[in-house]
C-alpha atoms as a PDB file:
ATOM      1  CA  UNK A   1      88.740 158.672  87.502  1.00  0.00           C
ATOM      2  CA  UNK A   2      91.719 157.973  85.532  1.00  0.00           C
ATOM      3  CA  UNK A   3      93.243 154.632  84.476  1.00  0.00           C
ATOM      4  CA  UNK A   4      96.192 153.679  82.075  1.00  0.00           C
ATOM      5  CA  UNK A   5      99.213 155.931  82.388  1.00  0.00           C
ATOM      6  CA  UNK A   6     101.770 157.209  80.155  1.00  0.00           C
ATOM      7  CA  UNK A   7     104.212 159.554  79.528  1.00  0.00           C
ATOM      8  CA  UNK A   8     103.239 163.433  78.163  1.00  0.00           C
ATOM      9  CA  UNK A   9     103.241 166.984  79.314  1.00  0.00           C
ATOM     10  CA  UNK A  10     100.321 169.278  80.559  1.00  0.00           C
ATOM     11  CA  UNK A  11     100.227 172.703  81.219  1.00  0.00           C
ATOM     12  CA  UNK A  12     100.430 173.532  85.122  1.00  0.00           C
ATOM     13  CA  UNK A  13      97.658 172.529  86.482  1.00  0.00           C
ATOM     14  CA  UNK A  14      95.194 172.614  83.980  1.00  0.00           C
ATOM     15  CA  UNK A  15      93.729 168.577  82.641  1.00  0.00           C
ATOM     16  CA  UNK A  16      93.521 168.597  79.195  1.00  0.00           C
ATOM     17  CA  UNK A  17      91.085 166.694  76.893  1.00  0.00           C
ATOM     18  CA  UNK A  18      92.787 164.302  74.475  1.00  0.00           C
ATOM     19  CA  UNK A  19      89.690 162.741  72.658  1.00  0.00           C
ATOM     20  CA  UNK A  20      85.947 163.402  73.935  1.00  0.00           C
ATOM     21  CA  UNK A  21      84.203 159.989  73.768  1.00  0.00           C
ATOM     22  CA  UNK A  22      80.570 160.417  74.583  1.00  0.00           C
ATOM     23  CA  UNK A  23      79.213 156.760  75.989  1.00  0.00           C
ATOM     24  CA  UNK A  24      75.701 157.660  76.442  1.00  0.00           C
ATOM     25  CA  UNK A  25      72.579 160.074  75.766  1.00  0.00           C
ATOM     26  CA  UNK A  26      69.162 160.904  76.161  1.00  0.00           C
ATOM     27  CA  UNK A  27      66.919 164.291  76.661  1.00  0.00           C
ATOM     28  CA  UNK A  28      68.495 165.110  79.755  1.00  0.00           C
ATOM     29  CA  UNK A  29      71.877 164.052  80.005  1.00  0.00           C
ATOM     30  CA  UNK A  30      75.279 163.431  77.667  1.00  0.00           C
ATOM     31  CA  UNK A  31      77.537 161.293  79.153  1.00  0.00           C
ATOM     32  CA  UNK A  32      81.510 161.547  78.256  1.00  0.00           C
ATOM     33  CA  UNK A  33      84.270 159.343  79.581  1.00  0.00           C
ATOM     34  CA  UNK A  34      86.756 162.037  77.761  1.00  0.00           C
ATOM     35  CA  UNK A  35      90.659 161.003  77.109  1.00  0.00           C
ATOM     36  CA  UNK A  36      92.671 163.467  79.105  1.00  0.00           C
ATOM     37  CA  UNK A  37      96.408 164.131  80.286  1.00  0.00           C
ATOM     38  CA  UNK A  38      96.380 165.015  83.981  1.00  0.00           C
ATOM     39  CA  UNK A  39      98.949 167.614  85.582  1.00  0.00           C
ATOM     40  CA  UNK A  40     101.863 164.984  86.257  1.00  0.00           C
ATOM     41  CA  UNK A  41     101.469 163.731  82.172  1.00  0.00           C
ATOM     42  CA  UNK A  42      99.536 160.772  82.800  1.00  0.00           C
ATOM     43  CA  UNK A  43      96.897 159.858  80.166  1.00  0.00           C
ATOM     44  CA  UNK A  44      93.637 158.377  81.800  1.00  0.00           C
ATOM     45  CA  UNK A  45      90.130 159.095  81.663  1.00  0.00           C
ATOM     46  CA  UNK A  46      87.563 161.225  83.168  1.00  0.00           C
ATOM     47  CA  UNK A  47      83.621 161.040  83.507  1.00  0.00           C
ATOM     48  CA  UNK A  48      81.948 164.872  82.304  1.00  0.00           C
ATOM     49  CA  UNK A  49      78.355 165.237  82.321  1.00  0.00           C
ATOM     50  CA  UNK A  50      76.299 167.608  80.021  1.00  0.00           C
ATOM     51  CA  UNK A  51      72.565 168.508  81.294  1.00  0.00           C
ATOM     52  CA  UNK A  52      70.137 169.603  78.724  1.00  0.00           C
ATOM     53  CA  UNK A  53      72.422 170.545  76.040  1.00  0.00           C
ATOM     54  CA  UNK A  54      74.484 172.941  77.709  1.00  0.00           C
ATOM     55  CA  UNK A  55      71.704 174.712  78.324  1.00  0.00           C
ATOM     56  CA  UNK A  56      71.853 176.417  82.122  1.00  0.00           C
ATOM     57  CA  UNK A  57      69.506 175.039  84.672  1.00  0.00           C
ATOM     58  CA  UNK A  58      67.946 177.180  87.166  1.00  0.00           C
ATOM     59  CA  UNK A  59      66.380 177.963  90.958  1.00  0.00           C
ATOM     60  CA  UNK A  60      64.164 180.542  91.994  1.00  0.00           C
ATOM     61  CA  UNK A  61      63.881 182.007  95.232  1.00  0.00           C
ATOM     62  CA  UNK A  62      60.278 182.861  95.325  1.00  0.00           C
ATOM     63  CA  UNK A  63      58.998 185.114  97.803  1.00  0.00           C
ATOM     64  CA  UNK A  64      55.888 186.790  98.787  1.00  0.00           C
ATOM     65  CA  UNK A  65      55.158 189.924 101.434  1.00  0.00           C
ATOM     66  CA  UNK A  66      52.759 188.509 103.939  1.00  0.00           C
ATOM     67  CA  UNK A  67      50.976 191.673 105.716  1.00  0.00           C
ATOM     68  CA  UNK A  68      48.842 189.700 107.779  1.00  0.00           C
ATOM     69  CA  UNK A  69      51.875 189.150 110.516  1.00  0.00           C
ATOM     70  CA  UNK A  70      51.349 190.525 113.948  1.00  0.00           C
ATOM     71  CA  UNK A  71      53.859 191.121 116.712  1.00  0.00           C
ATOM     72  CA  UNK A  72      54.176 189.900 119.805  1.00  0.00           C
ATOM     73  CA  UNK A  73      51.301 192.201 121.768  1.00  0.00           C
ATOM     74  CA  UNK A  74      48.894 190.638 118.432  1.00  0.00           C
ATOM     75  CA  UNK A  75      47.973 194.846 117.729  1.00  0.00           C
ATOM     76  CA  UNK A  76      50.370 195.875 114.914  1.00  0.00           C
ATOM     77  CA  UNK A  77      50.707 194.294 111.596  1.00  0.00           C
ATOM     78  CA  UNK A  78      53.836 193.724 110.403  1.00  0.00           C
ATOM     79  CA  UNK A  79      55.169 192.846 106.784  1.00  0.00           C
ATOM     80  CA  UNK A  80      57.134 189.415 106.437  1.00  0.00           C
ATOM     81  CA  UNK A  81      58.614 188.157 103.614  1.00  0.00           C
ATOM     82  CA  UNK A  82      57.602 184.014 103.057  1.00  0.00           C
ATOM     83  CA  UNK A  83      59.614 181.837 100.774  1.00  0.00           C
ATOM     84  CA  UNK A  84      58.101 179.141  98.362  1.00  0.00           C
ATOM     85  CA  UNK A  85      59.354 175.255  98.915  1.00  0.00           C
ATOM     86  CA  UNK A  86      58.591 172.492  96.894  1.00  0.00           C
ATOM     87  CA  UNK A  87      57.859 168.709  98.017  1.00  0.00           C
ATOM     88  CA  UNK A  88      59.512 166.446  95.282  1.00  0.00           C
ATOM     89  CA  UNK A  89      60.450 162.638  95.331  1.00  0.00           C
ATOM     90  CA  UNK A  90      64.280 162.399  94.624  1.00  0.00           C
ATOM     91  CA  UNK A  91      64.226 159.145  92.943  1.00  0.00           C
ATOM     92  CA  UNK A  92      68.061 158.792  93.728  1.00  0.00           C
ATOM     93  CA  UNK A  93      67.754 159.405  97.189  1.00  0.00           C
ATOM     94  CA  UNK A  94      64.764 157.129  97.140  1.00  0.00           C
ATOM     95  CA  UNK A  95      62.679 160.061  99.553  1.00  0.00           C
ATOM     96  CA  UNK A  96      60.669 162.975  99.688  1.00  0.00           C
ATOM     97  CA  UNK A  97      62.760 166.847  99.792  1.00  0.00           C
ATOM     98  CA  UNK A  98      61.780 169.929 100.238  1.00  0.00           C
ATOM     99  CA  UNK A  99      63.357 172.761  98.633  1.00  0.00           C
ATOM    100  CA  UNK A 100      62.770 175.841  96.238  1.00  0.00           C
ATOM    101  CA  UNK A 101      61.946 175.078  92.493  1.00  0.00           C
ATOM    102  CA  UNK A 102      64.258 174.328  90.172  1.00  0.00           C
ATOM    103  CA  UNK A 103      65.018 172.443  87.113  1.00  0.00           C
ATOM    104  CA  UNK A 104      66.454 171.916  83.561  1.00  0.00           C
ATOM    105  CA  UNK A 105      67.344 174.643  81.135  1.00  0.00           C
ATOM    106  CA  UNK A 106      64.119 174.398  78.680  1.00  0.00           C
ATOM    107  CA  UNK A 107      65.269 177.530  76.793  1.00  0.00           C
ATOM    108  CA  UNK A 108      68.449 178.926  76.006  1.00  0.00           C
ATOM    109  CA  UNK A 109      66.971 182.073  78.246  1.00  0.00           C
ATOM    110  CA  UNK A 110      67.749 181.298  81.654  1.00  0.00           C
ATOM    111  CA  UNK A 111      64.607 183.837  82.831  1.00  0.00           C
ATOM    112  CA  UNK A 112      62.633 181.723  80.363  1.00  0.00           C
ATOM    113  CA  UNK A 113      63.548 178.441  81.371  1.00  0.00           C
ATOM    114  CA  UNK A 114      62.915 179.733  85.248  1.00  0.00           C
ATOM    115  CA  UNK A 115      59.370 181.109  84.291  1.00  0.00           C
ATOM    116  CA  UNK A 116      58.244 178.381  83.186  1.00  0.00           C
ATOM    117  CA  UNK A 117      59.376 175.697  86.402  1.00  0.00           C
ATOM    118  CA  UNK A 118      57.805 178.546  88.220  1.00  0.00           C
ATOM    119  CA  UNK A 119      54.658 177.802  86.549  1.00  0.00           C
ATOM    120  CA  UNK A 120      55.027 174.320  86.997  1.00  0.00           C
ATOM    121  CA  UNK A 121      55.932 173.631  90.370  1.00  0.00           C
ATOM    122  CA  UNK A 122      53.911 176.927  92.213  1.00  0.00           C
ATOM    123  CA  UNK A 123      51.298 176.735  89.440  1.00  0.00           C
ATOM    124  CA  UNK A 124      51.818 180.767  88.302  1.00  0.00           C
ATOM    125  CA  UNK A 125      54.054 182.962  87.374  1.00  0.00           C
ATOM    126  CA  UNK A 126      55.419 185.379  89.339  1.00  0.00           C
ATOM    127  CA  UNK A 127      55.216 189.669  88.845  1.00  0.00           C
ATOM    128  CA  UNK A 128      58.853 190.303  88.559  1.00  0.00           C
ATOM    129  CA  UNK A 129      62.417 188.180  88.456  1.00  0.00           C
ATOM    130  CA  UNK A 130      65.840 189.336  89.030  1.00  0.00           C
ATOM    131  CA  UNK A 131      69.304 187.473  88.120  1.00  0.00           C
ATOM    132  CA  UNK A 132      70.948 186.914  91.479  1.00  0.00           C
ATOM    133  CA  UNK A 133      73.645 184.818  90.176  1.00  0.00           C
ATOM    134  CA  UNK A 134      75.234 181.886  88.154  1.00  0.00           C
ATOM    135  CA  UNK A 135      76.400 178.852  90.551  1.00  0.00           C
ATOM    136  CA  UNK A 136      78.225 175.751  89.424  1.00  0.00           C
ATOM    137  CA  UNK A 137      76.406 172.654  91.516  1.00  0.00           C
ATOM    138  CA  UNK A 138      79.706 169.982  90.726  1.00  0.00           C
ATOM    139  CA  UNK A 139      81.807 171.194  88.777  1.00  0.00           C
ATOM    140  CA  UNK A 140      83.800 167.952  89.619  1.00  0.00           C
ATOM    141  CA  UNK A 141      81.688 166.056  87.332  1.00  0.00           C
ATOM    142  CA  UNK A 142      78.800 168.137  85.339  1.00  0.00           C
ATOM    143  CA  UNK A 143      79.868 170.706  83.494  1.00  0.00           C
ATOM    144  CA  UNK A 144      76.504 172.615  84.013  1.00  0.00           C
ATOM    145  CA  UNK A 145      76.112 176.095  85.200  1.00  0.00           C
ATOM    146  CA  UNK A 146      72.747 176.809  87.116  1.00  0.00           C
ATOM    147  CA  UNK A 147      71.172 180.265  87.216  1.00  0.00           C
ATOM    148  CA  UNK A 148      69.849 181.318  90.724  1.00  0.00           C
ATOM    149  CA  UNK A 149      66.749 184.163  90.053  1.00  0.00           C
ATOM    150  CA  UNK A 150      64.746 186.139  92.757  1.00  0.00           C
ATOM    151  CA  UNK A 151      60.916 186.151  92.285  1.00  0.00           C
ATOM    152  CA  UNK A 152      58.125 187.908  93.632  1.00  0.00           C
ATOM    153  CA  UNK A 153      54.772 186.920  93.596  1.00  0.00           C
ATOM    154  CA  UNK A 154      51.362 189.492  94.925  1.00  0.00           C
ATOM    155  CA  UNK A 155      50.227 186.033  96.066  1.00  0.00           C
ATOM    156  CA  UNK A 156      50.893 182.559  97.720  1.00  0.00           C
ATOM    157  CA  UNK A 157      50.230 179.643  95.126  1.00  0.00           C
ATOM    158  CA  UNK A 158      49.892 176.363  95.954  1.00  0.00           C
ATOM    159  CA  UNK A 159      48.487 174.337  93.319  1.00  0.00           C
ATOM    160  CA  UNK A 160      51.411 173.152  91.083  1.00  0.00           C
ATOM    161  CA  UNK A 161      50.958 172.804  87.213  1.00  0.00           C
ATOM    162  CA  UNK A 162      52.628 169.469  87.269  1.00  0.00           C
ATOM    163  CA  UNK A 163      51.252 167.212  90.113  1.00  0.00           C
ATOM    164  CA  UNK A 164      53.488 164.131  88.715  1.00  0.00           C
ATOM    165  CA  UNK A 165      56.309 166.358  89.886  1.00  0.00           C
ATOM    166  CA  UNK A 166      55.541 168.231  92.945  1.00  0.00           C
ATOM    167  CA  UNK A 167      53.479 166.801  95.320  1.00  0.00           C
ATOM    168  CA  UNK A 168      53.065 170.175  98.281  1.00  0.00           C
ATOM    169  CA  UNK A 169      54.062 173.585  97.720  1.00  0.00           C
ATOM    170  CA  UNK A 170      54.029 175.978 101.402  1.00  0.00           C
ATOM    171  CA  UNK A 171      55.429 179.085 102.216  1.00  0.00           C
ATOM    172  CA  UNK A 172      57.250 179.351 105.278  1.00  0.00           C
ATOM    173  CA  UNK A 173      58.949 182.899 106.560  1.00  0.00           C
ATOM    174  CA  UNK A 174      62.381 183.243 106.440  1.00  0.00           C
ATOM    175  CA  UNK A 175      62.717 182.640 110.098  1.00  0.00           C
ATOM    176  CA  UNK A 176      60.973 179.490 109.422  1.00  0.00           C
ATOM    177  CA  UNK A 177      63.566 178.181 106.335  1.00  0.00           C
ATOM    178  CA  UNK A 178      66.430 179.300 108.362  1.00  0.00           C
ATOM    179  CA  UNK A 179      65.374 177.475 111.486  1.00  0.00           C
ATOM    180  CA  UNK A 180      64.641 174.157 108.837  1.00  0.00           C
ATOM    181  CA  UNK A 181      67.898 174.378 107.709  1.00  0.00           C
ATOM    182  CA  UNK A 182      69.721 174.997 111.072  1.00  0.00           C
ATOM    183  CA  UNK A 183      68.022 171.749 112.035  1.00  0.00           C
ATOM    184  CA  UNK A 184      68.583 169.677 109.103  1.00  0.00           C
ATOM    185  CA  UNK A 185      65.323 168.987 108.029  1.00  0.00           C
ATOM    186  CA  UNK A 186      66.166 171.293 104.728  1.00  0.00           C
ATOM    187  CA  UNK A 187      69.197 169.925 102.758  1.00  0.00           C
ATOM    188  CA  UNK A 188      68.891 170.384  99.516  1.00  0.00           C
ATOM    189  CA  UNK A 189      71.952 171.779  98.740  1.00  0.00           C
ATOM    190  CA  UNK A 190      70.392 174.016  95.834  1.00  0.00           C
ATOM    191  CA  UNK A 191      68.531 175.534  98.549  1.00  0.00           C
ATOM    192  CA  UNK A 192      71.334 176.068 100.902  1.00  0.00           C
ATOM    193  CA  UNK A 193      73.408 177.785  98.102  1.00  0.00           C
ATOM    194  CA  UNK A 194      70.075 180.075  96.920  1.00  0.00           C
ATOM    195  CA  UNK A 195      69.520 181.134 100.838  1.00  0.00           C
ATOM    196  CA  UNK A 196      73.425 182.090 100.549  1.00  0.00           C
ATOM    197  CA  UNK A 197      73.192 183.908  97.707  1.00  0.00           C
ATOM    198  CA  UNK A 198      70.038 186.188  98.558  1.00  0.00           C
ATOM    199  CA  UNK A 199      71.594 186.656 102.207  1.00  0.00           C
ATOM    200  CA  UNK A 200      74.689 188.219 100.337  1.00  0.00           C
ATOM    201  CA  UNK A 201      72.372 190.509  97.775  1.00  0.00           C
ATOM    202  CA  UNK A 202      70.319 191.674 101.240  1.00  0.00           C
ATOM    203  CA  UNK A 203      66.947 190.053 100.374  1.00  0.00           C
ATOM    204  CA  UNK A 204      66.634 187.783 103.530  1.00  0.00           C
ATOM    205  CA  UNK A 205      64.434 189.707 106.223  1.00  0.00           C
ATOM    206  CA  UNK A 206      64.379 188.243 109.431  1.00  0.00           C
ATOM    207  CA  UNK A 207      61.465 189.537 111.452  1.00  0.00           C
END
């Protein structure tokens, strides 16, 4: 990402702006080609992309307790945790992806911004959230933080609030998502990181 060079110093491996030049903007994005001075002293450029303001974007693992599970001799009832995915054209990627919602930061609240793509892509909003953790999705070019939340919903929705956006919502049990992503036929890579995540805090349950 850099171009002319010249001479200068830097501190130890840190790049250091020079000038920010923003070349482009709209509702979503800012786009900066900034002036910096790389670790060797060279002065080039390099791309930095701003969603929503600076405001953080998020993903929800949504989750639900199914009771009506039954083990293998079809007599007990078991309790089985199913996760919420979203069908959504990626323009970019010119196809359809499943994964768990997500979005822009609407609100400077990340729990805000996340109730309300909850509401939009599953169509309600959920009984409780919890803060799992702050991720950075490419940190080599946006300089966006996203907000990964837990939620738990007494029910399975599955009429989004914004049709133009999602076009399915199902709920399939961890094993399920697990066995998607072993496979490859999950690879949103928000998803992958969110499965991480709740793995590490404890909340997958693998029946």
């Amino acid at each position: 990402m850099s171009s002319e060079v010249s001479g200068g110093t830097s501190i130890d491996g840190v790049i250091t702006q020079v000038a920010a030049r923003r070349v482009f903007e709209n509702n979503f994005v800012t786009v900066f080609d900034d002036d910096v001075r790389f670790t060797d002293g060279r002065i080039g450029h390099y791309l930095r992309i701003v969603e929503a303001q600076g405001r953080p974007g998020v993903a929800m693992i949504a989750t639900h307790q199914d009771a009506t599970h039954q083990d293998a001799t079809h007599q007990d009832a078991t309790h089985q945790d199913r996760v919420a995915l979203v069908r959504t054209f990626r323009y970019t990627l010119q196809r359809f992806e499943w994964g768990i919602p997500r979005g822009f930061g609407q609100h400077a609240d990340p729990a805000l911004s996340a109730r309300a793509e909850l509401i939009e892509e599953l169509g309600a909003a959920p009984d409780r959230m919890q803060l799992l953790a702050t991720m950075t999705p490419n940190s080599g070019l946006l300089a966006t933080s996203v907000s990964v939340f837990a939620a738990r919903y007494p029910s399975m929705p599955t009429t989004p609030g914004d049709t133009a956006e999602v076009s399915a919502v199902r709920w399939p049990t961890w094993n399920e998502l697990l066995g998607e992503i072993s496979d490859g036929r999950i690879v949103d890579g928000f998803t992958l990181a969110a499965v991480g995540i709740a793995y590490g805090k404890g909340l997958v349950h693998i029946g």
